[in-house]
N, C-alpha and C. Protein backbone atom coordinates (compact mmCIF):
# COMPACT_ATOMS: atom_id res chain seq x y z
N UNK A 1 5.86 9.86 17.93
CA UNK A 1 7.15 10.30 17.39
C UNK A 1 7.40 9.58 16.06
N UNK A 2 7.84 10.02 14.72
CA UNK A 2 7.69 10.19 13.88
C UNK A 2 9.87 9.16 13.89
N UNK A 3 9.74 8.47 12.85
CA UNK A 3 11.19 8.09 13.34
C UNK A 3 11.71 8.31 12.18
N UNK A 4 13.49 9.29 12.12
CA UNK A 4 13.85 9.26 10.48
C UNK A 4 15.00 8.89 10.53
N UNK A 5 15.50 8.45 9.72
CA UNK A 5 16.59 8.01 9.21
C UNK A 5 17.12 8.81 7.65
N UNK A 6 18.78 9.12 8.10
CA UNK A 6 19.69 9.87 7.04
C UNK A 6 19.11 8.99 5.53
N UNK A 7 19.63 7.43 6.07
CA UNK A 7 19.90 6.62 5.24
C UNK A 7 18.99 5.52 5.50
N UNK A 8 17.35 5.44 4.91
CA UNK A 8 16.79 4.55 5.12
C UNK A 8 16.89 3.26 4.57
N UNK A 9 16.46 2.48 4.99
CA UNK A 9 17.21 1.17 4.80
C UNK A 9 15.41 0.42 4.51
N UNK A 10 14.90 -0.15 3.46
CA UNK A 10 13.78 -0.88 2.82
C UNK A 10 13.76 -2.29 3.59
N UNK A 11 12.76 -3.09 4.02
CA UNK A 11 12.97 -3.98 4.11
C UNK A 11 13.16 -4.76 2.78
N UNK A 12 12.47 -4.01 1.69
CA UNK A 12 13.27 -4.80 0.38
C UNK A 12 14.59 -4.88 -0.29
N UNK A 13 15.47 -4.29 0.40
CA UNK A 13 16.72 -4.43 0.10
C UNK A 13 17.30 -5.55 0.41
N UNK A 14 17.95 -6.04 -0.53
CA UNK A 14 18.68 -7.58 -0.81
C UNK A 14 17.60 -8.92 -0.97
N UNK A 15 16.40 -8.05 -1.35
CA UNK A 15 15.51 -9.08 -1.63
C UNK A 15 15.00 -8.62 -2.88
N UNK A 16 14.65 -7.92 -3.62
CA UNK A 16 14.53 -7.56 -4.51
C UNK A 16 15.25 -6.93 -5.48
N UNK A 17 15.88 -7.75 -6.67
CA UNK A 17 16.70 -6.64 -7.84
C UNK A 17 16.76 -6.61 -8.72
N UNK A 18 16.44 -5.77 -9.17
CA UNK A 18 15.42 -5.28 -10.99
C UNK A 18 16.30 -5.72 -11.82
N UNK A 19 15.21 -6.24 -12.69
CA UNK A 19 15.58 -6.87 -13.87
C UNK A 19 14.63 -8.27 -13.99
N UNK A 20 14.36 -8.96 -14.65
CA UNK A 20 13.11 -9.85 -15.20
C UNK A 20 13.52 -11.22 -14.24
N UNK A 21 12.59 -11.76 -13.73
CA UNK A 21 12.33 -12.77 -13.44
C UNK A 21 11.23 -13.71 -14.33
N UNK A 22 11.80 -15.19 -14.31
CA UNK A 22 10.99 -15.73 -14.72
C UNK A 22 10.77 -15.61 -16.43
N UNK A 23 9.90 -15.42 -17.04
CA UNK A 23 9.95 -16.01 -18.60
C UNK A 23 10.80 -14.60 -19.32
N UNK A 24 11.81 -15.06 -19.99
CA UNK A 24 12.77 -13.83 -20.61
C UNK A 24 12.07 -13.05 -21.71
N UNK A 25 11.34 -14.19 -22.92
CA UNK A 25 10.90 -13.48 -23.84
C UNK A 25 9.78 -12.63 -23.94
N UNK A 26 9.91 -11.92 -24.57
CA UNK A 26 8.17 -10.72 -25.07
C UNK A 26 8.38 -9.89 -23.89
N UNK A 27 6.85 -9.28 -23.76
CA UNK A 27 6.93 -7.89 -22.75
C UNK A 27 7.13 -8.81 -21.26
N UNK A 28 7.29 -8.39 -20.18
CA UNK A 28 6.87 -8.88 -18.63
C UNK A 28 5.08 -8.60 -18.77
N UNK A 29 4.61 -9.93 -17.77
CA UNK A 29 3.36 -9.97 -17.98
C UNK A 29 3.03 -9.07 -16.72
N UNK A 30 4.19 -8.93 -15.37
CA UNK A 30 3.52 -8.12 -14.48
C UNK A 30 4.92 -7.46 -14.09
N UNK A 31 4.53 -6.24 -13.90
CA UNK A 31 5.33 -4.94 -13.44
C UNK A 31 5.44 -4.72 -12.33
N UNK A 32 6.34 -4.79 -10.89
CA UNK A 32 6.56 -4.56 -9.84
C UNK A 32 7.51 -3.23 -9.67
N UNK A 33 6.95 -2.59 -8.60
CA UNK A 33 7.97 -1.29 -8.61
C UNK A 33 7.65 -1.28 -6.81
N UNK A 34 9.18 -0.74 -6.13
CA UNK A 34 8.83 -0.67 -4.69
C UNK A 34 8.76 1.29 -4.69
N UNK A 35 7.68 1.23 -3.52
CA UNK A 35 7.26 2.69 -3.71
C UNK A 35 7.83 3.09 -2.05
N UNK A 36 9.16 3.76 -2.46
CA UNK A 36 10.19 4.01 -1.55
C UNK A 36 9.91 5.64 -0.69
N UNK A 37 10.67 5.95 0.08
CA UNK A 37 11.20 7.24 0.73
C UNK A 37 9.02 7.69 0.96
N UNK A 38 8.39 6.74 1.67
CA UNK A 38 7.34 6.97 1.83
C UNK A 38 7.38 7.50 3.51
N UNK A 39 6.07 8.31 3.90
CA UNK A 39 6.35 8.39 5.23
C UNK A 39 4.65 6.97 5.66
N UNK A 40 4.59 6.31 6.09
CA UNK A 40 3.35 5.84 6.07
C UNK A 40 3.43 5.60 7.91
N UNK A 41 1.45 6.07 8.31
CA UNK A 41 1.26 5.74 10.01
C UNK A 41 -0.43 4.95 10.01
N UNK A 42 -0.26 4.51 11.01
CA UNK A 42 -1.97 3.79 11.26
C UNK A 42 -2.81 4.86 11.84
N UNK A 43 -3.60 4.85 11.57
CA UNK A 43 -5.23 5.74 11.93
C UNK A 43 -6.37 5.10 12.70
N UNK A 44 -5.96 5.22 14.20
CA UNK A 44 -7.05 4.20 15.04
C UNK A 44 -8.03 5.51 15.46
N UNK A 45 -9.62 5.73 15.20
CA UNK A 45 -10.22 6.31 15.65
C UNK A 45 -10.89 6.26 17.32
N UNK A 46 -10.73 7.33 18.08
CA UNK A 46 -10.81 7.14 19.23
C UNK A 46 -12.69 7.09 19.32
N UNK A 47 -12.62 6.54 20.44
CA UNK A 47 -13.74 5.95 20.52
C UNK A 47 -15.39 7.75 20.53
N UNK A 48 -15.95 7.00 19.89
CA UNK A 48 -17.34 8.05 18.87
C UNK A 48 -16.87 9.24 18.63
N UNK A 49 -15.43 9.04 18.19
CA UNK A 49 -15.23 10.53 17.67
C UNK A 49 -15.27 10.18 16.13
N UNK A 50 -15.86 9.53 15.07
CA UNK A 50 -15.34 8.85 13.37
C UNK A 50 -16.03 10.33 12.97
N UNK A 51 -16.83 11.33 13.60
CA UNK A 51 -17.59 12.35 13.09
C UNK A 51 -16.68 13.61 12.68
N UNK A 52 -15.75 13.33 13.76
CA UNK A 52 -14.91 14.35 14.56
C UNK A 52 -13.19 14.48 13.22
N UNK A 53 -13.19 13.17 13.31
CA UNK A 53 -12.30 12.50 12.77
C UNK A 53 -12.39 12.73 11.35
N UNK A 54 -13.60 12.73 10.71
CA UNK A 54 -13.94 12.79 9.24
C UNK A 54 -14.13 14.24 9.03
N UNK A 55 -14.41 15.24 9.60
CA UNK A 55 -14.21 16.74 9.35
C UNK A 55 -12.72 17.15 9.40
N UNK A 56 -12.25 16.38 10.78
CA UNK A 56 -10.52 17.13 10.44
C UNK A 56 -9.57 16.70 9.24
N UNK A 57 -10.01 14.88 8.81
CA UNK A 57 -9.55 15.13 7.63
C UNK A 57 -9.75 15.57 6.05
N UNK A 58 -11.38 16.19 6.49
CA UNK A 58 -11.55 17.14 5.12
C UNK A 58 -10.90 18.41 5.35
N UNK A 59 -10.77 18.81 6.48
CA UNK A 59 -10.17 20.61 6.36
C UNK A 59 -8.52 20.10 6.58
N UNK A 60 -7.90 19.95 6.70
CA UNK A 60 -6.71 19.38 6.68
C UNK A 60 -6.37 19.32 4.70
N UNK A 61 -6.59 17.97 4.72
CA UNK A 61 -6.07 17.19 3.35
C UNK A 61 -7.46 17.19 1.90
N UNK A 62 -8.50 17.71 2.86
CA UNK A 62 -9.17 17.81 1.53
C UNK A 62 -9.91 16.69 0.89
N UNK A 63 -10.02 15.65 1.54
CA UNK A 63 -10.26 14.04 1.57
C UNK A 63 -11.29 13.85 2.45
N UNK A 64 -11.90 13.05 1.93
CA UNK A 64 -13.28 12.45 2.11
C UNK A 64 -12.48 11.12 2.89
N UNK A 65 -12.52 10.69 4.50
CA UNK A 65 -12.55 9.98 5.30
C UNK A 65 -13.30 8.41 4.38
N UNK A 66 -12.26 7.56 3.84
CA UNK A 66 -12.58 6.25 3.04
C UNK A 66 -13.78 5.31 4.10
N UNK A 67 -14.73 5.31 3.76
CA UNK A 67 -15.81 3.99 4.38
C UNK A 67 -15.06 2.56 4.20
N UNK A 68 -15.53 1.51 4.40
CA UNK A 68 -15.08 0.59 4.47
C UNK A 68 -14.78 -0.25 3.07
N UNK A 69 -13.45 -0.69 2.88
CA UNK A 69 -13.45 -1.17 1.11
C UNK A 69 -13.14 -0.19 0.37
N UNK A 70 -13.15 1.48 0.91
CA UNK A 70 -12.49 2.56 -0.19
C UNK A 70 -10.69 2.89 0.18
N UNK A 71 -10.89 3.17 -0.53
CA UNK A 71 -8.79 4.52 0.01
C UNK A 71 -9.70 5.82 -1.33
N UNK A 72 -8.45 6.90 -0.34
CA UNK A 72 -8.67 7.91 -0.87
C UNK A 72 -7.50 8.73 -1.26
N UNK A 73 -7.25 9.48 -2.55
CA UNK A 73 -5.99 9.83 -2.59
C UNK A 73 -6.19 10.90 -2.88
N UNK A 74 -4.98 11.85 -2.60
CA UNK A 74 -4.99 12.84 -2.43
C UNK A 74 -3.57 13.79 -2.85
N UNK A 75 -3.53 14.59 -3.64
CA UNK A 75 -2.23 15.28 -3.67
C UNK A 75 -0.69 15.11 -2.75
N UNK A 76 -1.32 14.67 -1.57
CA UNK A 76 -0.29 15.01 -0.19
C UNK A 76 -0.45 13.63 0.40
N UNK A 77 -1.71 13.41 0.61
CA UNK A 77 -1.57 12.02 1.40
C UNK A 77 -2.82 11.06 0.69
N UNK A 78 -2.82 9.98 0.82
CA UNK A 78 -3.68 9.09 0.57
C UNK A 78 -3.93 7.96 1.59
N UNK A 79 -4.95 7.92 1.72
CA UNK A 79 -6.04 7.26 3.22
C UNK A 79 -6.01 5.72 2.49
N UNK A 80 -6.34 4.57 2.78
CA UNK A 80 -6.58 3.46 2.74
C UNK A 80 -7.04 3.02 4.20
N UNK A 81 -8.38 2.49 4.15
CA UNK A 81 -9.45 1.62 4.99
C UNK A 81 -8.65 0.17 4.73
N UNK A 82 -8.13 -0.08 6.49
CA UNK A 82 -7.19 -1.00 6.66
C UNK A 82 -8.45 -2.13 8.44
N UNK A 83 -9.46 -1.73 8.16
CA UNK A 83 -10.46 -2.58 9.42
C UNK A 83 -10.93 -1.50 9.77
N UNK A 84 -11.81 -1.83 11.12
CA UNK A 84 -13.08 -1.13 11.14
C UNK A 84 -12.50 -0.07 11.93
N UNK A 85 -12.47 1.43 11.68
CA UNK A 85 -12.26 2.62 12.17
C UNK A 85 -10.28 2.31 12.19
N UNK A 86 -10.04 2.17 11.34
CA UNK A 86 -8.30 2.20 10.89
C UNK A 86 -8.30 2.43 9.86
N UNK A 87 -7.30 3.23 9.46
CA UNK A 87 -6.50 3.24 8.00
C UNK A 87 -5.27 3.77 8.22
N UNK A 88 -4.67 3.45 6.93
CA UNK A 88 -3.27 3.17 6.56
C UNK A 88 -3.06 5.02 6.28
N UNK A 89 -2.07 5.41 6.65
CA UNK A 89 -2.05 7.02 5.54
C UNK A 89 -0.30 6.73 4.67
N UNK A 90 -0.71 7.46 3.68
CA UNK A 90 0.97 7.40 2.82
C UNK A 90 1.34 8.51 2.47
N UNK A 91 2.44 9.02 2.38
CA UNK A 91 2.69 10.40 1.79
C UNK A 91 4.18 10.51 1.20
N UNK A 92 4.40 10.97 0.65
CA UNK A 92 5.74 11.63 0.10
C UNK A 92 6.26 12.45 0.89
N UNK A 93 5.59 13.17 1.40
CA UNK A 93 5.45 14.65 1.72
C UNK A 93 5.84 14.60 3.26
N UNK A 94 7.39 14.35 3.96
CA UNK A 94 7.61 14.19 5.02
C UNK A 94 7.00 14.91 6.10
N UNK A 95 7.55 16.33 6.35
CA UNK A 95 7.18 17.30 6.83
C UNK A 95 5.23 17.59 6.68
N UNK A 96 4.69 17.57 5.98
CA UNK A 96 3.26 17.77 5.73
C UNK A 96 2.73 16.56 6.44
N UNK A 97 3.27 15.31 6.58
CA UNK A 97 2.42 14.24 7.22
C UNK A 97 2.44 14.42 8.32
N UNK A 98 4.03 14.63 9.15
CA UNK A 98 4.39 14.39 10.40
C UNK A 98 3.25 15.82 11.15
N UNK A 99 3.39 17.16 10.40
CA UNK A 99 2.79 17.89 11.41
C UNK A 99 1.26 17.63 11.15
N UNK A 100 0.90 17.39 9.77
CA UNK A 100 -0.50 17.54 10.20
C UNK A 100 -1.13 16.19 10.58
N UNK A 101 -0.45 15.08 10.58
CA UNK A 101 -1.21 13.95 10.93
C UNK A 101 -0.79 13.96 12.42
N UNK A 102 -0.32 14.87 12.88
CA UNK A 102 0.08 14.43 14.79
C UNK A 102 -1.17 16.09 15.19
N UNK A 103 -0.88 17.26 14.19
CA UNK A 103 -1.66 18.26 14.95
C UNK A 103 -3.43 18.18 14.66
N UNK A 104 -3.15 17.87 13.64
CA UNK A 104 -4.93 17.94 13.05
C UNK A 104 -5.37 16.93 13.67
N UNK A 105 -5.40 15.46 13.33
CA UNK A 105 -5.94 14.76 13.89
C UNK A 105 -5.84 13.84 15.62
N UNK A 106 -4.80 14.21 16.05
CA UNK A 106 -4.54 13.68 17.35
C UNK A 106 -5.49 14.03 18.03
N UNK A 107 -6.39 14.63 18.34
CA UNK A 107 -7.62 14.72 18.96
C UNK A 107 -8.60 13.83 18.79
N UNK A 108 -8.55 12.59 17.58
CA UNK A 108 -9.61 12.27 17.60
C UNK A 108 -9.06 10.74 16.90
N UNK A 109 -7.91 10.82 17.08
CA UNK A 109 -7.41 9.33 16.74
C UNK A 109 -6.04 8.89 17.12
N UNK A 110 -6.00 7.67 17.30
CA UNK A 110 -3.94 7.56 17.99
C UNK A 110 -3.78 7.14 16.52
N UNK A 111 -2.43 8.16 16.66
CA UNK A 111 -1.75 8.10 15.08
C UNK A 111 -0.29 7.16 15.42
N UNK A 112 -0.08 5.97 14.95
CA UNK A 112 1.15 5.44 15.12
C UNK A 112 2.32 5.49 13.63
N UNK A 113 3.37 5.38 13.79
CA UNK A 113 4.56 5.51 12.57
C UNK A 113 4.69 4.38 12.44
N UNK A 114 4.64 4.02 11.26
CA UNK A 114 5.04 2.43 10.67
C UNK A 114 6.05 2.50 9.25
N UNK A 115 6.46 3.51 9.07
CA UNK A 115 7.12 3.82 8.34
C UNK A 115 8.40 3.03 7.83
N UNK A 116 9.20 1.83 9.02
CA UNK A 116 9.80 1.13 8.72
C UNK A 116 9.26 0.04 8.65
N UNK A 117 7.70 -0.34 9.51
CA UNK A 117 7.36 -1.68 9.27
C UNK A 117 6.94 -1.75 8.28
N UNK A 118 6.59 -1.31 6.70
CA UNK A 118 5.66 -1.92 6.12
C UNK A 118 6.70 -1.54 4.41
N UNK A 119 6.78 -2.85 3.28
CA UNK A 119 7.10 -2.63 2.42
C UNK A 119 6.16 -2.29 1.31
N UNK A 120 6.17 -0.90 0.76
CA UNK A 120 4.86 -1.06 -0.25
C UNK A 120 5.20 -1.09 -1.78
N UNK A 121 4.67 -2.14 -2.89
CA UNK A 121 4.89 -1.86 -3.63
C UNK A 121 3.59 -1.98 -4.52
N UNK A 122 4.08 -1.40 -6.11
CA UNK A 122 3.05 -1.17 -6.72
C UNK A 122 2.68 -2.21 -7.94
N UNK A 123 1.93 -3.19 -8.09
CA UNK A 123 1.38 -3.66 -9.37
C UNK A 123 1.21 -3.83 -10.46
N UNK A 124 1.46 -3.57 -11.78
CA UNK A 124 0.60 -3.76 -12.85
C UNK A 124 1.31 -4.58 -14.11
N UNK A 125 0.90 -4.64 -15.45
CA UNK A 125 1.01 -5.16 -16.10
C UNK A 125 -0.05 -5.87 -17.00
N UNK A 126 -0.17 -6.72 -17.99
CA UNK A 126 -1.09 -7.22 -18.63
C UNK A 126 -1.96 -8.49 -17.56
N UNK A 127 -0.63 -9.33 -16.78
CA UNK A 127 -0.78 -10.35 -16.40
C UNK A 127 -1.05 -10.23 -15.29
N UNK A 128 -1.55 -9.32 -14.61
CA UNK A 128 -1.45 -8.69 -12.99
C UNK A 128 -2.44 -9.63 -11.90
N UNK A 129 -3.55 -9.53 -12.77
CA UNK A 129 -4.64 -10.03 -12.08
C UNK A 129 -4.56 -11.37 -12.00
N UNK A 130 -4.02 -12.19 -13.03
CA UNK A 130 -3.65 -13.45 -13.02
C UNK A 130 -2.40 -13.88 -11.97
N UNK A 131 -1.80 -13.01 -12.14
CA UNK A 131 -0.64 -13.43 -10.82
C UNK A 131 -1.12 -13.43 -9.50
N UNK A 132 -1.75 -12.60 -8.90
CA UNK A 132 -2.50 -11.78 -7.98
C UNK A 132 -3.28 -13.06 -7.22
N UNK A 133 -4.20 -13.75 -8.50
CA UNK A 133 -5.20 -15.22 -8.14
C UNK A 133 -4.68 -15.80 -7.81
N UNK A 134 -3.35 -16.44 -7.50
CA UNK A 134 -2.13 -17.45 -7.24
C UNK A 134 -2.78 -17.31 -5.91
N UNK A 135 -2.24 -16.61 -4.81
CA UNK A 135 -2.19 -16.42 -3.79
C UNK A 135 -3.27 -15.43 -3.05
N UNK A 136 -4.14 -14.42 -3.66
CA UNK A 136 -5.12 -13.82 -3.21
C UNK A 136 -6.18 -14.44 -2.82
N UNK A 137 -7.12 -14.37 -1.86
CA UNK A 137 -8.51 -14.73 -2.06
C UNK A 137 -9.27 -13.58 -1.97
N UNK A 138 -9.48 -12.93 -3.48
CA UNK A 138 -10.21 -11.88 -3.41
C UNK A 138 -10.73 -11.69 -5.15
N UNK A 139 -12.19 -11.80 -5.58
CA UNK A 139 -12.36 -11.19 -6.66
C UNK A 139 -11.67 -10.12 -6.96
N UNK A 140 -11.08 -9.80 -8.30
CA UNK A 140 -10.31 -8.80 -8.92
C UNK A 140 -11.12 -8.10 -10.33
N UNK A 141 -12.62 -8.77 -10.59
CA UNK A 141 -13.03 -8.48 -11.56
C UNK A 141 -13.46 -7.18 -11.51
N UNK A 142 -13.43 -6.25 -12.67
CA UNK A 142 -13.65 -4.95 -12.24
C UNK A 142 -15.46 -4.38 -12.02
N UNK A 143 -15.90 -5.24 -11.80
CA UNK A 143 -17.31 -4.94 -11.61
C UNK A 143 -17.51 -5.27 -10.09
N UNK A 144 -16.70 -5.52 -9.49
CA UNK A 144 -16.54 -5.80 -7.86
C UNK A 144 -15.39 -5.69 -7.28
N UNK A 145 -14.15 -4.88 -8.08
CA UNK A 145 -12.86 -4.39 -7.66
C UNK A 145 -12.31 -3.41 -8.80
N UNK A 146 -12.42 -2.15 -8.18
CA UNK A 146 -12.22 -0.87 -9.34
C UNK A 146 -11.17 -0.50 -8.73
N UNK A 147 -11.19 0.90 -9.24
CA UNK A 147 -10.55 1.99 -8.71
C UNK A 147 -10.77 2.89 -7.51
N UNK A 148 -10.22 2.71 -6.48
CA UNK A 148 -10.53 3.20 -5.01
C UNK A 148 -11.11 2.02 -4.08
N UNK A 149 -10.61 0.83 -4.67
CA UNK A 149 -11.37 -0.12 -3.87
C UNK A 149 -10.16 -0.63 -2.99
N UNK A 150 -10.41 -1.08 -1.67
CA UNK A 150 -9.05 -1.45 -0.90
C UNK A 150 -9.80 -2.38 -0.10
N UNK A 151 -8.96 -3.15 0.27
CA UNK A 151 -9.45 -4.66 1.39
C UNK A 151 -8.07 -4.91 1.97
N UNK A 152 -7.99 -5.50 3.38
CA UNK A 152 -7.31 -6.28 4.07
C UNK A 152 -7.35 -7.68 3.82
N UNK A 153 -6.84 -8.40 3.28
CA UNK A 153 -5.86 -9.22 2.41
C UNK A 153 -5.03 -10.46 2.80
N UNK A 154 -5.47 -11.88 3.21
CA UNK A 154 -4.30 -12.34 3.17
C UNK A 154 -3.53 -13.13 1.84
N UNK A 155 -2.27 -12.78 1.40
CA UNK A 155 -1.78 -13.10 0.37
C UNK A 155 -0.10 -14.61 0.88
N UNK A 156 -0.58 -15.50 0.55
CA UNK A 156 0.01 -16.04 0.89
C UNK A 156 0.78 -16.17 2.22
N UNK A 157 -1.05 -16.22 2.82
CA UNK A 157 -0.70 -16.23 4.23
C UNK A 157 -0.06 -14.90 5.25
N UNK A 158 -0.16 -14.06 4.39
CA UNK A 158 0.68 -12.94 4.87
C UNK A 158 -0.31 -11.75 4.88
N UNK A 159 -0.73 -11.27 6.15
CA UNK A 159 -1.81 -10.04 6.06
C UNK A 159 -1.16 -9.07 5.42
N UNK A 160 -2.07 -8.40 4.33
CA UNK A 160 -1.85 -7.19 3.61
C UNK A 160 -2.74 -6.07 3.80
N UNK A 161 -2.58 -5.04 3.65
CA UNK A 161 -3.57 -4.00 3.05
C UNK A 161 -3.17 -3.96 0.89
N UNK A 162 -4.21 -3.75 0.82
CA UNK A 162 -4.19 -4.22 -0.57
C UNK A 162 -5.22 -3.19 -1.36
N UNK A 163 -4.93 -2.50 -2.20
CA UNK A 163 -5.83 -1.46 -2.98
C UNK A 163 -5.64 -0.94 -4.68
N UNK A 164 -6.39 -0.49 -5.33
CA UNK A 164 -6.62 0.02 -6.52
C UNK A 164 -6.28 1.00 -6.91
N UNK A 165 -5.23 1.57 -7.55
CA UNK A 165 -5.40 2.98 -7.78
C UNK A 165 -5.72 3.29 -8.76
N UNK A 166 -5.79 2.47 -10.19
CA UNK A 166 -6.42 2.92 -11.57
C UNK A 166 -7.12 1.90 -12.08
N UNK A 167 -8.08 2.32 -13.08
CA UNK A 167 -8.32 0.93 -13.74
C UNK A 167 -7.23 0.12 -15.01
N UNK A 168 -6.42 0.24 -14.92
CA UNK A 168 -5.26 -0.13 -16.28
C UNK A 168 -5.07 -1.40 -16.03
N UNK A 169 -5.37 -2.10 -15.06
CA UNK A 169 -5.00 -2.09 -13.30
C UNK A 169 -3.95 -1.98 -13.06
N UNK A 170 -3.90 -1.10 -11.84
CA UNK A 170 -2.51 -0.87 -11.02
C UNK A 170 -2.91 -1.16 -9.53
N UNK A 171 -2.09 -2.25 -8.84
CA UNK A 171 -2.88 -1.70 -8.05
C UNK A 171 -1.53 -1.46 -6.73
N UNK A 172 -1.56 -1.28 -5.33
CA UNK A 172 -0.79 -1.40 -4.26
C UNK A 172 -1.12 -2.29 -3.38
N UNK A 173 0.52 -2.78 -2.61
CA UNK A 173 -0.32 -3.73 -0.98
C UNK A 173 1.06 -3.29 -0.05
N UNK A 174 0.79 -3.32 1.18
CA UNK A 174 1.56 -3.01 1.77
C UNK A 174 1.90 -3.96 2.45
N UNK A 175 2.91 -4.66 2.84
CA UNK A 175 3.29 -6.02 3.32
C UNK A 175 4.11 -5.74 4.50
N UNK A 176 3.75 -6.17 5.92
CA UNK A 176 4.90 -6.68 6.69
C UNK A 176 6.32 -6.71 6.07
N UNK A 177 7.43 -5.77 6.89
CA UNK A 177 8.05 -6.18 6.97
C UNK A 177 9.30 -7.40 7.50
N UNK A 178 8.54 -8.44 8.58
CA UNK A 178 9.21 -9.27 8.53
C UNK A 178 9.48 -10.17 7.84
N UNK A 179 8.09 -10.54 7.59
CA UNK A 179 7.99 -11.73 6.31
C UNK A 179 8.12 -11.14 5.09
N UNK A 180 8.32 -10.13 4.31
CA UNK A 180 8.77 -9.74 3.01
C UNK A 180 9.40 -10.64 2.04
N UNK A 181 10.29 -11.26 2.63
CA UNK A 181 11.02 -12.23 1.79
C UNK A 181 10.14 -13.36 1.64
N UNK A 182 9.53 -13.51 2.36
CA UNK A 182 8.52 -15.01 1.68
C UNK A 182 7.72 -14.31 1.12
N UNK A 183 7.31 -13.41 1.17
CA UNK A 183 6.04 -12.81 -0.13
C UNK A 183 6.70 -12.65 -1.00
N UNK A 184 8.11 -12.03 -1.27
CA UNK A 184 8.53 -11.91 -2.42
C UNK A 184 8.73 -13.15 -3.37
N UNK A 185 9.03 -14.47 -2.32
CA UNK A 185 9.27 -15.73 -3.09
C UNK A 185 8.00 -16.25 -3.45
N UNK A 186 6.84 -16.15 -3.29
CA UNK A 186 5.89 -16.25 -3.48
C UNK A 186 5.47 -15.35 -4.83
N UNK A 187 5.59 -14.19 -5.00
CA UNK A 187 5.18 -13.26 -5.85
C UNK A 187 5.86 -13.58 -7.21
N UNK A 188 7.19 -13.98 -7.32
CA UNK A 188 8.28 -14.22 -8.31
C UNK A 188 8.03 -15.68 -8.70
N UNK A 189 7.58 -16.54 -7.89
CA UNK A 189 7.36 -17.83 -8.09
C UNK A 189 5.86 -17.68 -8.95
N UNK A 190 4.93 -16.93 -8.39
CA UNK A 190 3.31 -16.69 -9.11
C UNK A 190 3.46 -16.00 -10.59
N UNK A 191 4.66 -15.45 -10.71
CA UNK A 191 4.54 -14.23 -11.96
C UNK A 191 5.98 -15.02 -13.27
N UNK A 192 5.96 -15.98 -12.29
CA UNK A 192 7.26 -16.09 -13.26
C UNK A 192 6.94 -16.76 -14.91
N UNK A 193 5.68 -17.78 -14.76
CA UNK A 193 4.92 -17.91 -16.25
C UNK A 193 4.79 -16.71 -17.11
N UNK A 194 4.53 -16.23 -16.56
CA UNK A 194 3.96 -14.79 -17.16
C UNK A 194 5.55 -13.46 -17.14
N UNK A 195 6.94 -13.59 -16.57
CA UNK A 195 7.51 -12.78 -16.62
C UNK A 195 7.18 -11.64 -15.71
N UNK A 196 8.72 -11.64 -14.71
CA UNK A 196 7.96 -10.55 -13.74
C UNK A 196 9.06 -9.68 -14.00
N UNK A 197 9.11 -8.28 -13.87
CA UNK A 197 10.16 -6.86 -14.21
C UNK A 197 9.99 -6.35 -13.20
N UNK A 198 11.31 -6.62 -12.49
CA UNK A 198 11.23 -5.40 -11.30
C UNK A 198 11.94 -4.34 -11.53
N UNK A 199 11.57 -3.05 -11.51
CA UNK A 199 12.34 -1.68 -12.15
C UNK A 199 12.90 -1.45 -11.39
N UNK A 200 14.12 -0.43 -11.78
CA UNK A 200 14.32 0.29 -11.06
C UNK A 200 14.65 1.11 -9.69
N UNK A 201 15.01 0.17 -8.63
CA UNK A 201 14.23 0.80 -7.26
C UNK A 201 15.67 1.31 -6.53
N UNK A 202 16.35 1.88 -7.00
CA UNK A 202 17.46 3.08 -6.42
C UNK A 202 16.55 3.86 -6.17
């Protein structure tokens, strides 16, 4: 069951509010944006069906089932490889997730709603990768972290799913919502040399 709310409520609300943190002058060295009104569920593959599983989500969504270390995006939904035979799915697209991620694939995987547990936001800036090293333990160089590359993540202690979506770099992580607020103090505390801009997020 798929859970909605009139009036969803972020776990980043009253923890995050746009406008610059940290060094005032010149551009912000890293760009934070929360990527809201998402529907996002987990993808546990049932046991030797990953065959079964990887055809329904090519005739479905059109997507190539991510191997381990990829995400895959897609017009409607985008896959992220979150451990071995899991991934993360995200969509905009309320109605398009709920029926086809419960009719297409429920045969061949338990689909759970996490839609309120997880805060996702998005990355970039000049200084990104440098903020990122504070607290990541993960090469970010682009000859061993591109575009479509995704890993499970701990970032200041805090398990993430964590991924690439361009090379400019941009990238996403999706964070627990309980602990949110210590990642955020963590994130603002890592970016604040460098100027952090949080936009926007009405």
């Amino acid at each position: 069951m798929w859970l909605k709310h009139p009036k969803p409520i972020s776990g980043a609300d009253g923890v995050i509010h746009p406008g610059r943190t940290g060094r005032a002058a010149g551009p912000a060295g890293t760009v934070v944006e929360e990527r809201k009104r998402l529907c996002l569920a987990t993808i546990m593959v049932r046991w030797r069906r990953e065959n079964d599983l990887a055809a329904a989500v090519r005739s479905a969504f059109g997507l190539e089932l991510p191997p381990p270390g990829r995400a895959a995006f897609g017009p409607k939904l985008d896959l992220i490889w979150s451990g071995t035979g899991q991934w993360l799915a995200l969509s905009t697209d309320e109605s398009a997730t709920e029926e086809c991620l419960g009719d297409a694939l429920g045969a061949f995987a338990a689909v759970a709603d996490q839609s309120d547990g997880r805060v996702v936001l998005r990355l970039s800036g000049p200084r990104v990768r440098e903020t990122l090293a504070r607290g990541l333990a993960l090469d970010l160089h682009p000859r061993g972290f591109c575009a479509g590359s995704a890993a499970v993540a701990t970032i200041s202690h805090i398990r993430t799913e964590f991924w690439q979506e361009s090379e400019h770099p941009v990238y996403s992580l999706a964070v627990p919502r309980s602990p949110f607020a210590s990642f955020w103090s963590w994130l603002a505390a890592s970016a604040a040399e460098f100027g952090l801009d949080a936009t926007d997020l009405s």
